[in-house]
Protein backbone atom coordinates (compact mmCIF):
# COMPACT_ATOMS: atom_id res chain seq x y z
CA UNK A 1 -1.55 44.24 65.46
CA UNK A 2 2.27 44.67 65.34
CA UNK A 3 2.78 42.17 62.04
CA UNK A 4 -1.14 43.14 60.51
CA UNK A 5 0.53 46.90 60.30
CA UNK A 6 3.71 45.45 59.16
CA UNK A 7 2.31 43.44 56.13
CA UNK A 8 0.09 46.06 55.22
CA UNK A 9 3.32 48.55 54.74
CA UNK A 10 4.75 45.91 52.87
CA UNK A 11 2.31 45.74 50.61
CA UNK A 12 1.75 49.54 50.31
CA UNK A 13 5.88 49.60 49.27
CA UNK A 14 5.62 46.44 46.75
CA UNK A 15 1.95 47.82 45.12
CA UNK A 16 2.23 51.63 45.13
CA UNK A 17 4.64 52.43 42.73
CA UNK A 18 3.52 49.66 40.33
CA UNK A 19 -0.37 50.39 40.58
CA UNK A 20 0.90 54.38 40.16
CA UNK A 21 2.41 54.01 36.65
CA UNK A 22 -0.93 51.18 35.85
CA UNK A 23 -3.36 53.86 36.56
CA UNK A 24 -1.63 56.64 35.14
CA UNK A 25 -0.57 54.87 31.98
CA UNK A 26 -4.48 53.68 31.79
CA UNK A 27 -6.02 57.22 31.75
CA UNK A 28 -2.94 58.54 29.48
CA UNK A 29 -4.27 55.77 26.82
CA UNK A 30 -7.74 56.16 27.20
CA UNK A 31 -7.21 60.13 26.59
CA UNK A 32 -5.18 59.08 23.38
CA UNK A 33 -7.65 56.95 21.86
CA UNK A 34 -10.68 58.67 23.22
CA UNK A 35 -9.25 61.78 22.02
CA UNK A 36 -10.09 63.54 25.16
CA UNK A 37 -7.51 65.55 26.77
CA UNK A 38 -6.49 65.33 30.61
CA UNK A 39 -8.15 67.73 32.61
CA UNK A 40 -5.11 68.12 35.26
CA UNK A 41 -1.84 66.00 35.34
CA UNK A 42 -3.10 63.85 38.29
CA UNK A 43 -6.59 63.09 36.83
CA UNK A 44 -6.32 59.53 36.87
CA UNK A 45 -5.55 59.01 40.67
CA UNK A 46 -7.56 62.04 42.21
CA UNK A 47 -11.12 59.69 43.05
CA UNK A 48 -12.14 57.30 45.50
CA UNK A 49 -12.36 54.63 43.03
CA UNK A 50 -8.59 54.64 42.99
CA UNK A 51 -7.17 53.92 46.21
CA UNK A 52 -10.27 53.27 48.31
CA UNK A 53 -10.83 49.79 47.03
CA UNK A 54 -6.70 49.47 46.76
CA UNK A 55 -6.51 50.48 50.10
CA UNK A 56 -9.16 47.94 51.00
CA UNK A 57 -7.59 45.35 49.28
CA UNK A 58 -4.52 45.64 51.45
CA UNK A 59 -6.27 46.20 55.09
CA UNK A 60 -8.31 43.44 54.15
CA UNK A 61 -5.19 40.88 52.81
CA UNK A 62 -6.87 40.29 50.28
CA UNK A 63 -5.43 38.35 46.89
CA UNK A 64 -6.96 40.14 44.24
CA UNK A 65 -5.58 43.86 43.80
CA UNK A 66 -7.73 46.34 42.17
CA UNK A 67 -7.67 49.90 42.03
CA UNK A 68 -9.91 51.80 39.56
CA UNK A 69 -8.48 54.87 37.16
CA UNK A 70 -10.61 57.75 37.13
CA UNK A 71 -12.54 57.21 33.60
CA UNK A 72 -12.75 59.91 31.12
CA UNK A 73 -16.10 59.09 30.40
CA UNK A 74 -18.60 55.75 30.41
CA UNK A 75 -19.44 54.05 27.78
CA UNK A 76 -17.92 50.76 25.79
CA UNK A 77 -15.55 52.02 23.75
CA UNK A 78 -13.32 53.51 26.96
CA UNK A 79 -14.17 50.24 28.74
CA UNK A 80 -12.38 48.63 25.98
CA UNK A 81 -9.81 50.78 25.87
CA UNK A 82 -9.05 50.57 29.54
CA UNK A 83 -9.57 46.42 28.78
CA UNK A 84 -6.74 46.61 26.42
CA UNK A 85 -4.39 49.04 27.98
CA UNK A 86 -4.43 46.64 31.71
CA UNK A 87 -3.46 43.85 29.06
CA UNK A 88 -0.60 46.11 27.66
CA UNK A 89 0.76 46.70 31.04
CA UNK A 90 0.36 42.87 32.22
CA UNK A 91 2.04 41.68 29.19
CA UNK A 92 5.40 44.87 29.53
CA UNK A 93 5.18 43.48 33.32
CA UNK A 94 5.63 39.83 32.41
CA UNK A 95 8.55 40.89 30.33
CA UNK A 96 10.45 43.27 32.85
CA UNK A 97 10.10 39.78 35.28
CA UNK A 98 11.50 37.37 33.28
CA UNK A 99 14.13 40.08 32.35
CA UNK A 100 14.52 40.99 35.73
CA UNK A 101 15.03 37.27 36.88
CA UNK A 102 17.62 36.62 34.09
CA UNK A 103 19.41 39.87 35.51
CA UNK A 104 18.81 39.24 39.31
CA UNK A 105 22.59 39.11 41.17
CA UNK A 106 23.14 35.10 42.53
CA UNK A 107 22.85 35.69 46.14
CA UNK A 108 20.69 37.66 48.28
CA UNK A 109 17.50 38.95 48.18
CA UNK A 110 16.15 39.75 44.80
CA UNK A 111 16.24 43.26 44.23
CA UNK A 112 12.97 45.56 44.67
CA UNK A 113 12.83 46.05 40.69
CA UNK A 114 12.14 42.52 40.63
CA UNK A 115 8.99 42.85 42.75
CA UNK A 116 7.73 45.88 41.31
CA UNK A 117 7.76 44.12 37.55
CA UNK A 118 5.93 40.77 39.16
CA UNK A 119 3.06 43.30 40.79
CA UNK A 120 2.86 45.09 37.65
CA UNK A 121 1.72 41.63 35.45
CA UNK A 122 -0.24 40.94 38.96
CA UNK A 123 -2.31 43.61 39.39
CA UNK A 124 -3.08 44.12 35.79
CA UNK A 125 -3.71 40.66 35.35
CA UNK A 126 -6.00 41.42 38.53
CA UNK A 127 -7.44 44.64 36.72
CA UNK A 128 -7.95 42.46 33.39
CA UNK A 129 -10.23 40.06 34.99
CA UNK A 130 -12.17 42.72 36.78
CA UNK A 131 -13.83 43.75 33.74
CA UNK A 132 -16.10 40.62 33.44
CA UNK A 133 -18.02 41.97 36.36
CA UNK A 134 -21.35 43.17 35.16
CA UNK A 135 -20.42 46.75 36.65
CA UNK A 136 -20.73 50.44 35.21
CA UNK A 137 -17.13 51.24 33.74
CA UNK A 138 -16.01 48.03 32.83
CA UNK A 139 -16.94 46.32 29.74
CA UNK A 140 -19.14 43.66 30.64
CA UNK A 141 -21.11 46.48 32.26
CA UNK A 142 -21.16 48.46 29.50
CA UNK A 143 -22.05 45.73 27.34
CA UNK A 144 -25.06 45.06 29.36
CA UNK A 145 -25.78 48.80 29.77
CA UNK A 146 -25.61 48.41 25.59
CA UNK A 147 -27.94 45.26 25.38
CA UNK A 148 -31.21 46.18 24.84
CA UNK A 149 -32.76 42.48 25.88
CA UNK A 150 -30.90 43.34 29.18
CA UNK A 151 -31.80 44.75 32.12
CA UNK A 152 -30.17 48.34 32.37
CA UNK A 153 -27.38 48.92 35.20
CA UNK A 154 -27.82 51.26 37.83
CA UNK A 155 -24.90 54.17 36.44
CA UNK A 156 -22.97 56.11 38.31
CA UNK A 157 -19.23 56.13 39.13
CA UNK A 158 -20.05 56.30 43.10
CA UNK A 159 -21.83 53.36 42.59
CA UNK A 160 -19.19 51.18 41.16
CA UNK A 161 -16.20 52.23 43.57
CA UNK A 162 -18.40 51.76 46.60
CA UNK A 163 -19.87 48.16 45.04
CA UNK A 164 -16.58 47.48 44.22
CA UNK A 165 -14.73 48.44 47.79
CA UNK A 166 -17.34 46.00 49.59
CA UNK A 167 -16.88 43.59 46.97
CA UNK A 168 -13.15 43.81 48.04
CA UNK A 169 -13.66 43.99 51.76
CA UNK A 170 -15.00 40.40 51.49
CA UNK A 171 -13.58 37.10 50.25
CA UNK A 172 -15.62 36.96 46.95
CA UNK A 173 -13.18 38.30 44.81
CA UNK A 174 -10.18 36.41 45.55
CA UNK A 175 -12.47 33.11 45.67
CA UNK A 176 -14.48 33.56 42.33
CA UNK A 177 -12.26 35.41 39.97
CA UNK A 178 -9.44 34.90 41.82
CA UNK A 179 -9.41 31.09 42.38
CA UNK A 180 -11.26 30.36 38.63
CA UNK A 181 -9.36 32.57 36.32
CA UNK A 182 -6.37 35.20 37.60
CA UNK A 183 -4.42 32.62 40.06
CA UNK A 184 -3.92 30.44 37.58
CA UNK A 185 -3.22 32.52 35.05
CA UNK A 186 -0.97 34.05 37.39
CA UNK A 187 1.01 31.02 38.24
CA UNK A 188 1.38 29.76 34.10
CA UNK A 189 2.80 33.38 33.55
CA UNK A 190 5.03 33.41 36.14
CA UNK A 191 6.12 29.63 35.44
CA UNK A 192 6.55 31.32 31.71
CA UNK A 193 8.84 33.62 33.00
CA UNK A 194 11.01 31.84 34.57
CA UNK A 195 11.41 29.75 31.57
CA UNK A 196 12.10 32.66 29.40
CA UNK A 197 14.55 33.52 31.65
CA UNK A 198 16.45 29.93 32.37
């Protein structure tokens, strides 16, 4: 019990901060481009979506990281939008690593910057991939929810936090997307990194 709480902390200190600035920086975006305003200053983290499957995610050591910003409104142009921002972040993230490695001091433990920059390309890597999941909210959902050949999607936002918190409280995740297409994508970027910083 001792080391589950301890990891679990851990990852709270190495994820929060990172996934904080993702989420908020997501919304922020998505209310530029939209041209929606904000309703309140801590719109983007103030739903279950957010940290309920993030908080999941971490009980559950899971690999995949996910942790939903509270969307302005459905529909596939702010699925896009929230697409391309998570791809923003991941690439800023890759470059604050491999700056952060070229910058690191030559003995010790690499400072907590360091960390923070590799879970920022992580978990919007992670957030990237999550949006080929046929779900309300992200864009293969709202593609489908689009498609008039397909069948439509159940809506709701309740719906897609709670799918997705189960989703995460199980292996699925880290052995479908995870294994097939963000691990490895994870590993060539941070192999890429390391380069650029050598």
């Amino acid at each position: 019990m001792d080391e589950w709480f301890t990891i679990v902390v851990r990852q709270l200190i190495l994820y929060s901060l990172p996934v904080l600035v993702s989420i908020t920086l997501v919304t922020m975006l998505e209310a530029r481009l939209i041209k929606g305003g904000l309703p309140h200053p801590f719109y983007a983290i103030s739903w279950r979506g957010c940290w309920i499957p993030f908080l999941t995610a971490l009980c559950f050591h899971r690999g995949v990281i996910i942790a939903l910003p509270n969307p302005l409104k459905p529909g596939l142009k702010a699925a896009a939008t929230r697409l391309i921002a998570h791809a923003l972040l991941c690439a800023i993230g890759f470059l604050l690593y491999a700056w952060s490695l070229a910058s690191q001091a030559p003995v010790g433990l690499p400072p907590l910057h360091l960390w923070w920059a590799k879970v920022l390309m992580f978990f919007n890597l992670c957030m990237l991939f999550l949006h080929l999941l046929p779900l309300p909210l992200l864009l293969m959902g709202e593609i489908i929810a689009k498609s008039p050949k397909l069948p439509p999607l159940p809506g709701g936002n309740s719906l897609t936090w709670i799918s997705l918190t189960l989703l995460v409280a199980t292996p699925i995740l880290d052995l479908s997307l995870g294994s097939f297409m963000i691990y490895p994508v994870y590993e060539w970027l941070s192999s890429s990194a390391i380069q650029l910083a050598g």
